[in-house]
Structure formats: structure tokens, C-alpha cells
Protein backbone atom coordinates (compact mmCIF):
# COMPACT_ATOMS: atom_id res chain seq x y z
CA UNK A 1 100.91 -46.94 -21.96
CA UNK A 2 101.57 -43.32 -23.03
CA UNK A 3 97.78 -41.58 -24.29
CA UNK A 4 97.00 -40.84 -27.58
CA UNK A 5 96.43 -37.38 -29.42
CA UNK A 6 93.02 -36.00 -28.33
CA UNK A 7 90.68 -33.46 -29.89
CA UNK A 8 92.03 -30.92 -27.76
CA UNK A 9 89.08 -29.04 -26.04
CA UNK A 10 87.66 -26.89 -29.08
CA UNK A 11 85.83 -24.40 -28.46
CA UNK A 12 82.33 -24.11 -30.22
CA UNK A 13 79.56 -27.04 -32.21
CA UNK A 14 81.12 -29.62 -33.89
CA UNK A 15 84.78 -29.37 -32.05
CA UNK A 16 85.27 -33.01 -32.32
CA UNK A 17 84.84 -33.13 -36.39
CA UNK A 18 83.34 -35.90 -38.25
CA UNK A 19 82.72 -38.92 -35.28
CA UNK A 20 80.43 -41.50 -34.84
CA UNK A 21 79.46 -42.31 -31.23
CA UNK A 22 77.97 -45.49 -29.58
CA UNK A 23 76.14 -45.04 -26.64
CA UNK A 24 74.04 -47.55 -24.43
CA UNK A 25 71.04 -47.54 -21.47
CA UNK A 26 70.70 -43.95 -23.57
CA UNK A 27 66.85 -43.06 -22.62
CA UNK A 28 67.26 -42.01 -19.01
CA UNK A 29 69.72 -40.88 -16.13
CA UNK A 30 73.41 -40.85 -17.22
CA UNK A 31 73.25 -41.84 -20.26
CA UNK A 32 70.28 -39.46 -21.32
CA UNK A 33 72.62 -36.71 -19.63
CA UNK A 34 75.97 -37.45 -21.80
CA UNK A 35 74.09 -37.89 -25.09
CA UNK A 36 72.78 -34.44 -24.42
CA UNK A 37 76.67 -33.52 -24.08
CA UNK A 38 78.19 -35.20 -27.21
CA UNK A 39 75.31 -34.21 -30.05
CA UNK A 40 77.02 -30.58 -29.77
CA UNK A 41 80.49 -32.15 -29.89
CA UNK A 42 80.16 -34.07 -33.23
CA UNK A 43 80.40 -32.52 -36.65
CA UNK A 44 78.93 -32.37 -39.68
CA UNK A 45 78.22 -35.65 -41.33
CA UNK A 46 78.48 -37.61 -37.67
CA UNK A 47 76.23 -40.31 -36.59
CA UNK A 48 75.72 -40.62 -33.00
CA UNK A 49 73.75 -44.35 -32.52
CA UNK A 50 71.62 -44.61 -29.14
CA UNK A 51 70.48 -48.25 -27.34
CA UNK A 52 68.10 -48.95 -24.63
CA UNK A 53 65.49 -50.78 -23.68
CA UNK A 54 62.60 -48.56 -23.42
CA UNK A 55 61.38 -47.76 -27.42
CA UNK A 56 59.30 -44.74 -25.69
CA UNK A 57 62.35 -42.44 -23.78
CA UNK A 58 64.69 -43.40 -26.38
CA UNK A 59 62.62 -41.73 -29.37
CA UNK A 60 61.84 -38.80 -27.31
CA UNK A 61 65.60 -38.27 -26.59
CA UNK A 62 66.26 -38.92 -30.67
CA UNK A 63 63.93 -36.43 -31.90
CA UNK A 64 65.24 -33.77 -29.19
CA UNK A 65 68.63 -34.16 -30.56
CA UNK A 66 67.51 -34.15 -33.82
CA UNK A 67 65.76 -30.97 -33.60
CA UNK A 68 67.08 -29.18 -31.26
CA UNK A 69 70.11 -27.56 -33.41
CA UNK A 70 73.03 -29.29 -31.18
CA UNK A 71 74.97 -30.79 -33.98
CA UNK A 72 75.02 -29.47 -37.39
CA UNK A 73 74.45 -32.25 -39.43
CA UNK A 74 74.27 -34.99 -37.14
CA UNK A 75 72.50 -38.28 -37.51
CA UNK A 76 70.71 -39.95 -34.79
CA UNK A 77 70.04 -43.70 -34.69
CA UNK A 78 68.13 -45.31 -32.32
CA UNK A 79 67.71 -49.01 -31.47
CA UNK A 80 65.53 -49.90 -28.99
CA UNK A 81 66.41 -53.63 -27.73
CA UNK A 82 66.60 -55.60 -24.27
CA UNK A 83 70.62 -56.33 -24.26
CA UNK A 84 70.04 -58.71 -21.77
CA UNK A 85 68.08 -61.33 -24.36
CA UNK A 86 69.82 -63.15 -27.28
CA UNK A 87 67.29 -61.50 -29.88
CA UNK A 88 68.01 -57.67 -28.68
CA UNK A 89 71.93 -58.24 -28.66
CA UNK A 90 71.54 -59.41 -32.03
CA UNK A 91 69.52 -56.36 -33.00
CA UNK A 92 71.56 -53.90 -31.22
CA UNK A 93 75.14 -55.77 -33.03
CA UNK A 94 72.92 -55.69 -37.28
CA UNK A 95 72.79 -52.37 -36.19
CA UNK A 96 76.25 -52.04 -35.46
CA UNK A 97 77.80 -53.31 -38.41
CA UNK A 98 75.17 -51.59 -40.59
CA UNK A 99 76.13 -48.31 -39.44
CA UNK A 100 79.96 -47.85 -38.11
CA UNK A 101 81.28 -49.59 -41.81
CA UNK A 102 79.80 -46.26 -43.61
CA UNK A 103 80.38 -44.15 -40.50
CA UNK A 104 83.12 -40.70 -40.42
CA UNK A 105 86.64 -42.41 -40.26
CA UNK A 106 87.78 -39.65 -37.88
CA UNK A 107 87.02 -40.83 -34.73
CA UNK A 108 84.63 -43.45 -32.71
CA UNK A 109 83.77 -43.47 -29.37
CA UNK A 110 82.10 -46.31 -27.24
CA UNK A 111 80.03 -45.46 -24.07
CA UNK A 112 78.55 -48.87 -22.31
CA UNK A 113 76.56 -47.43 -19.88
CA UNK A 114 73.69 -49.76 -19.86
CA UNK A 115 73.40 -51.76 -16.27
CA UNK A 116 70.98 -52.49 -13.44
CA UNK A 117 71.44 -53.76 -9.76
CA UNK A 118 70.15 -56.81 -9.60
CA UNK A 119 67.89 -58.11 -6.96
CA UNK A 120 69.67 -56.43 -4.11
CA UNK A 121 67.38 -57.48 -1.49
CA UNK A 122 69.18 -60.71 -1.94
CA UNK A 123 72.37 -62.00 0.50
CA UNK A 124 75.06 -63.66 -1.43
CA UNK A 125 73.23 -67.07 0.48
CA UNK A 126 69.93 -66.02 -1.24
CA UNK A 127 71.34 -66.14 -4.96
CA UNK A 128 70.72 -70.08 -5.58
CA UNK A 129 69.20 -69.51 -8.81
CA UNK A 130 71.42 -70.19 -12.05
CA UNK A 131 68.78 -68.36 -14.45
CA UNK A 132 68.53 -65.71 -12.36
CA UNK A 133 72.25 -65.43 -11.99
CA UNK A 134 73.31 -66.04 -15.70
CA UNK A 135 70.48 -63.43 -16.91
CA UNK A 136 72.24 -60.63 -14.55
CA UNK A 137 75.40 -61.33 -16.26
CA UNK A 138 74.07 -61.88 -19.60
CA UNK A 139 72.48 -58.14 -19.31
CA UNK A 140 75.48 -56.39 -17.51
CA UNK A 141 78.50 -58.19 -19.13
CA UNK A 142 77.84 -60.30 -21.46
CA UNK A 143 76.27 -57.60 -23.74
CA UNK A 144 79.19 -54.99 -22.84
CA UNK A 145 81.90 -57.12 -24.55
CA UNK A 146 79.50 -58.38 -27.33
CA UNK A 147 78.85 -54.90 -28.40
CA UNK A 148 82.38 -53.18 -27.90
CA UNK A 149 83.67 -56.26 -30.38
CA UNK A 150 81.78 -56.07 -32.84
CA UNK A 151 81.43 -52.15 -33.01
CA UNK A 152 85.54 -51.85 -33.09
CA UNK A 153 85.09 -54.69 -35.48
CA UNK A 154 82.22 -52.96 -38.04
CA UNK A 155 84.36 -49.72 -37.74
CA UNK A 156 87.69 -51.75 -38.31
CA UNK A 157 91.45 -49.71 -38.21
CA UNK A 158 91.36 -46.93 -40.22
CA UNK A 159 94.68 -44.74 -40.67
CA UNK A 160 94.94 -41.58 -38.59
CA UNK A 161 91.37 -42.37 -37.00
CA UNK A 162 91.06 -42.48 -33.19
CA UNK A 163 89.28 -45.11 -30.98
CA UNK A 164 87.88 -44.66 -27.34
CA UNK A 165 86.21 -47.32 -25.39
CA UNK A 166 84.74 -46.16 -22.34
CA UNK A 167 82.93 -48.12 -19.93
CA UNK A 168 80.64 -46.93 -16.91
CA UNK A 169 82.22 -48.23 -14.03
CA UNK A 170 81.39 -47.78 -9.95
CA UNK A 171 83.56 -47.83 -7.16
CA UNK A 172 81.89 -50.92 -6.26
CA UNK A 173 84.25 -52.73 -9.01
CA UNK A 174 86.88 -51.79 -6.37
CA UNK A 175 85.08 -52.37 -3.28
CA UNK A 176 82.38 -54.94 -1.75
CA UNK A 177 79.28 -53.55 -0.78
CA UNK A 178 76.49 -56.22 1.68
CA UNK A 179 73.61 -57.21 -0.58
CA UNK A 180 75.22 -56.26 -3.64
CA UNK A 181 76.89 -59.07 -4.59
CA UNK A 182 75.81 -59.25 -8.37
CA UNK A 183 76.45 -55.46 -9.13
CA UNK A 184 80.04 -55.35 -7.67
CA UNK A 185 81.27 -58.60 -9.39
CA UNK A 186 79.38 -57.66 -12.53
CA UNK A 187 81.10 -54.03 -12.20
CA UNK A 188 84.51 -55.54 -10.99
CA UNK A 189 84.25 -57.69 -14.39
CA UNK A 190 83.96 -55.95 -16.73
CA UNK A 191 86.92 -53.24 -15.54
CA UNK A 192 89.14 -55.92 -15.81
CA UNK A 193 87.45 -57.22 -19.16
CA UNK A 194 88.52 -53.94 -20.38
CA UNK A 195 91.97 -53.65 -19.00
CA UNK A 196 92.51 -56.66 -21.23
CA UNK A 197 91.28 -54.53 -24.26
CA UNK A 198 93.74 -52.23 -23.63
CA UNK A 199 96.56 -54.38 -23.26
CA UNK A 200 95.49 -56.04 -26.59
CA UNK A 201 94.51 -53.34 -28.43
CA UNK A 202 97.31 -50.58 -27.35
CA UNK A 203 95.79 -47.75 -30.64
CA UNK A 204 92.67 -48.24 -29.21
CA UNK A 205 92.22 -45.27 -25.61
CA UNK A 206 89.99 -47.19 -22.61
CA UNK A 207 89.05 -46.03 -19.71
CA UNK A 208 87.01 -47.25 -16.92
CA UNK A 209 85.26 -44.03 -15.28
CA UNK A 210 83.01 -44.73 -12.08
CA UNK A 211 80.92 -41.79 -12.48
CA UNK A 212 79.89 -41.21 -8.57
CA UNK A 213 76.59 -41.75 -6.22
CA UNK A 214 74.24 -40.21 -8.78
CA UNK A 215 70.77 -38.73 -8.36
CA UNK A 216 69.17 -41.51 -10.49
CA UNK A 217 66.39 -44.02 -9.92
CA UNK A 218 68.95 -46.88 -9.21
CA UNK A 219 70.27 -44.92 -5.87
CA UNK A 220 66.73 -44.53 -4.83
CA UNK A 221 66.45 -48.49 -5.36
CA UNK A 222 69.77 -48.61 -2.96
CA UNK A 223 68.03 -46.58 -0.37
CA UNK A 224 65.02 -48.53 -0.57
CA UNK A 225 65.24 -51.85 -1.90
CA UNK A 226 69.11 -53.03 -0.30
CA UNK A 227 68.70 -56.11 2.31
CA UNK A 228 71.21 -55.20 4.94
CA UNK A 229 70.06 -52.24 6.99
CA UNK A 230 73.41 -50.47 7.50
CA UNK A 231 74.23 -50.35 3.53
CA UNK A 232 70.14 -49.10 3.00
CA UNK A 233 70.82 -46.08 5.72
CA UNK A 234 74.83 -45.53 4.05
CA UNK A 235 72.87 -44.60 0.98
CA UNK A 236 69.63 -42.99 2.94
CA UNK A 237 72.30 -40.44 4.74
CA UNK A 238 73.90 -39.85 1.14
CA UNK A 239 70.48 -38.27 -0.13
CA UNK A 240 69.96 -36.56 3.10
CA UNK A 241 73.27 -34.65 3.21
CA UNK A 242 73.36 -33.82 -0.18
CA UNK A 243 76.04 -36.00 -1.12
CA UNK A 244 74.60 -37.12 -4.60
CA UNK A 245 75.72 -36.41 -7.78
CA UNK A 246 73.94 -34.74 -10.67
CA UNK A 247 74.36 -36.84 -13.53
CA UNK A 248 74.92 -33.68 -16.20
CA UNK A 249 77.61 -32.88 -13.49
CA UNK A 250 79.72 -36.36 -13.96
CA UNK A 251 78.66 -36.58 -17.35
CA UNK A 252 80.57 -33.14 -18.40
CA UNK A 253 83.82 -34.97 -16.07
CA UNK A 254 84.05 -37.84 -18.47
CA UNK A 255 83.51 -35.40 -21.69
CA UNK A 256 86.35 -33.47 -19.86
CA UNK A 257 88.47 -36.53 -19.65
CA UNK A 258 87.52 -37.49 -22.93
CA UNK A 259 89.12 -33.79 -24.46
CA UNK A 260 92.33 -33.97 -22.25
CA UNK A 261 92.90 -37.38 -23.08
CA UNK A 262 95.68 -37.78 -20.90
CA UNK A 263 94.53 -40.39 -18.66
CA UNK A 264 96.39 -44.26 -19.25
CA UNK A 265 94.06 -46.88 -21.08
CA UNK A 266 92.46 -49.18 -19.07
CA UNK A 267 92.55 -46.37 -16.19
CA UNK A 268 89.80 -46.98 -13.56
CA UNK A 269 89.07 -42.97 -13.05
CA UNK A 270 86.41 -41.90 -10.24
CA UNK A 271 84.75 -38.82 -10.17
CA UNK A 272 86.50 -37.59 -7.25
CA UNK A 273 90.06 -38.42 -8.66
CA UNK A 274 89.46 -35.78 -11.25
């Protein structure tokens, strides 16, 4: 599949014009780090809509993008809601489809970033629990395609307008990791869910970007927390030797991809390919 036209790269506030942007697990890590990176991007009369869980985090980042002259013009939504619960999905998708139908027909962009581990103390022998099992998913895939729907739904086809779905991916969607059974099939899901996107949908751009070891809370859970002593000292000896990634760092690679827009939807792209 050949790419679409990007932006280009711009130069200066606003570079990506009139855009609204859809960004979840907003309030810390990552996501906190590329919302910080796109307010500057969009243009006057944009609405840039963040989700998370924690009401607290989220408002703080709101109000700091609000005031902090990034975007001329920009409007900041938050929703605060637990994706992994049938009541916050349906909060997080009435705010969807109040907000993209009115939103700048230029140009949307999807970021599900919003994920967690699991209990990854746990052997693939040790997950015997359905609920447990089935809330995992409900949090980390069911809520991905959920969302992406019914935002490219609420915003609908609009002539010359561009669509981007991007979805945080890892390399474990590509590669087993001991302990961590529920993250990599969760993560190896929902590249492929996407891949179908883009084979359905071939105006709409996707790409899968695994954004590296990062320097977040979750990889001091993996250094900690992770039942098989060999995969807990892998990611020890990654924070040791310096190996981890500043989230800003990755998050400017995928706003780089994002401006190129060269690679082919449904692309699984790592950090270290680019």
C-alpha cells in the first residue's frame, strides 16, 4: 500500500493546520510525553481530546497545555475513565462522538497508548482465572478497537481530510517474553487487529510503532515484579547500562514518522528501525 500525502515537516506552531487528535493512557509516561509534542503541532481551531484513568494527572496535563501557549487556539478535552470497565468505555466513546462530528475536517489522528502488564509474576500455568484473564483483555484490547471505531466513525470520510491510526505497540507483539504471557498476546493482538484496519480501510494511514524499553514505571515493574529470574535481571541490566529510553526521545520518533509519512499502513515500526 503506497502512503498517503503528509503534512510535510513545517516548520513553526500550528504546522499541522486545523486537526483534532485522540490520545489515550494521556496523564503519565509516553503518553504525557507525546501530548506535550502534538499541542504545538495543531492549529488554530484544533481540539486535541486526552483519556486516562487517573482524573488528577490528566487535569494537570490539560491545564498545562491549555496555558502554556503551545497551540494557538487549541482546545483541550479531557475524559477521565477506566477503559477497562463497560461504564468508562462508554464515557470515553459519548465523548467521542460528541466531539470528532464538530471537529476540523483537515486531519485526525488516533494514538492508543493506554496499556498495563498484567500480573507478570504469573507463569502462563498460573493464569487459571477467566475474570482475571477477560478483564486484561477487556482493558488492553477490547477498548483499543472500541475506541478507534467509533472515533473514525464520529469523524466519518470527509473529502481531502487525512486519517492516522496509530497504535503503541512493543516488540513483545513480535517476540515471547517468560512471565509475560498476557502483555505479548495482548500486544501481538492488537498489531494484527490493526493490520486488518488497514487492509479494510486503505484512505485511512496505520501504523504499529513499538516505541522501545522506556524509562517509565511499567519497566521498573519488569525489573521488579517479573516471575522468572532471568527475564527480571534482562530488564535489571537494561537500567544499569543505560539502555532505556526517554520517553520525549521515542515520542519525537513517532511525531517524526508521523511528518514523513512514508512508512506502509499497518507497518509494525520499532524505535531502532528508524
Amino acid at each position: 500500500m503506497e502512503p498517503g500525502p503528509g503534512p510535510g515537516p513545517g516548520a513553526g506552531p500550528g504546522r499541522w493546520g486545523a486537526a483534532a487528535c485522540v490520545l489515550t493512557g494521556a496523564s503519565r509516561g509516553f503518553g504525557r510525553s507525546l501530548a506535550r509534542l502534538l499541542a504545538p503541532r495543531l492549529g488554530e481551531g484544533s481540539v486535541l481530546l486526552l483519556l486516562a484513568r487517573s482524573a488528577a494527572p490528566l487535569a494537570e496535563l490539560a491545564a498545562e497545555l491549555r496555558g502554556g501557549g503551545t497551540g494557538a487556539g487549541l482546545r483541550v478535552e479531557c475524559v477521565a475513565a477506566d477503559l477497562g470497565c463497560e461504564q468508562g468505555l462508554r464515557r470515553a466513546a459519548a465523548a467521542l462522538r460528541e466531539v470528532l462530528p464538530a471537529a476540523p475536517p483537515g486531519r485526525l489522528l488516533i494514538v492508543n497508548n493506554a496499556g498495563s502488564l498484567g500480573d507478570i509474576s504469573k507463569s502462563f500455568l498460573d493464569l487459571t482465572n477467566p475474570d482475571e484473564i477477560n478483564s486484561y483483555f477487556a482493558f488492553n484490547v477490547t477498548s483499543a478497537l472500541c475506541l478507534t471505531s467509533t472515533a473514525l466513525q464520529a469523524f466519518g470520510k470527509r473529502p481531502g481530510s487525512s486519517r492516522t491510526v496509530v497504535n503503541i505497540s512493543s516488540l513483545c507483539a513480535v517476540k515471547p517474553f517468560k512471565n509475560w504471557a498476557l502483555y505479548c498476546s495482548g500486544k501481538a493482538s492488537r498489531d494484527m487487529m490493526f493490520q486488518v484496519l488497514a487492509l479494510e480501510e486503505p484512505d485511512v494511514r496505520v501504523l504499529n510503532y513499538a516505541p522501545g524499553p522506556l524509562d517509565t514505571d511499567m519497566q521498573l515493574l519488569a525489573r521488579t515484579k517479573t516471575g522468572d529470574p532471568e527475564m527480571r535481571q534482562y530488564f535489571q541490566s537494561l537500567q544499569e547500562s543505560g539502555q532505556l529510553i526517554d520517553c520525549t526521545v521515542s515520542a519525537q520518533k513517532l511525531v517524526n514518522l508521523l511528518e514523513e509519512d512514508t512508512f506502509r499502513s499497518g507497518a509494525h515500526v520499532d524505535f531502532y528501525d528508524v
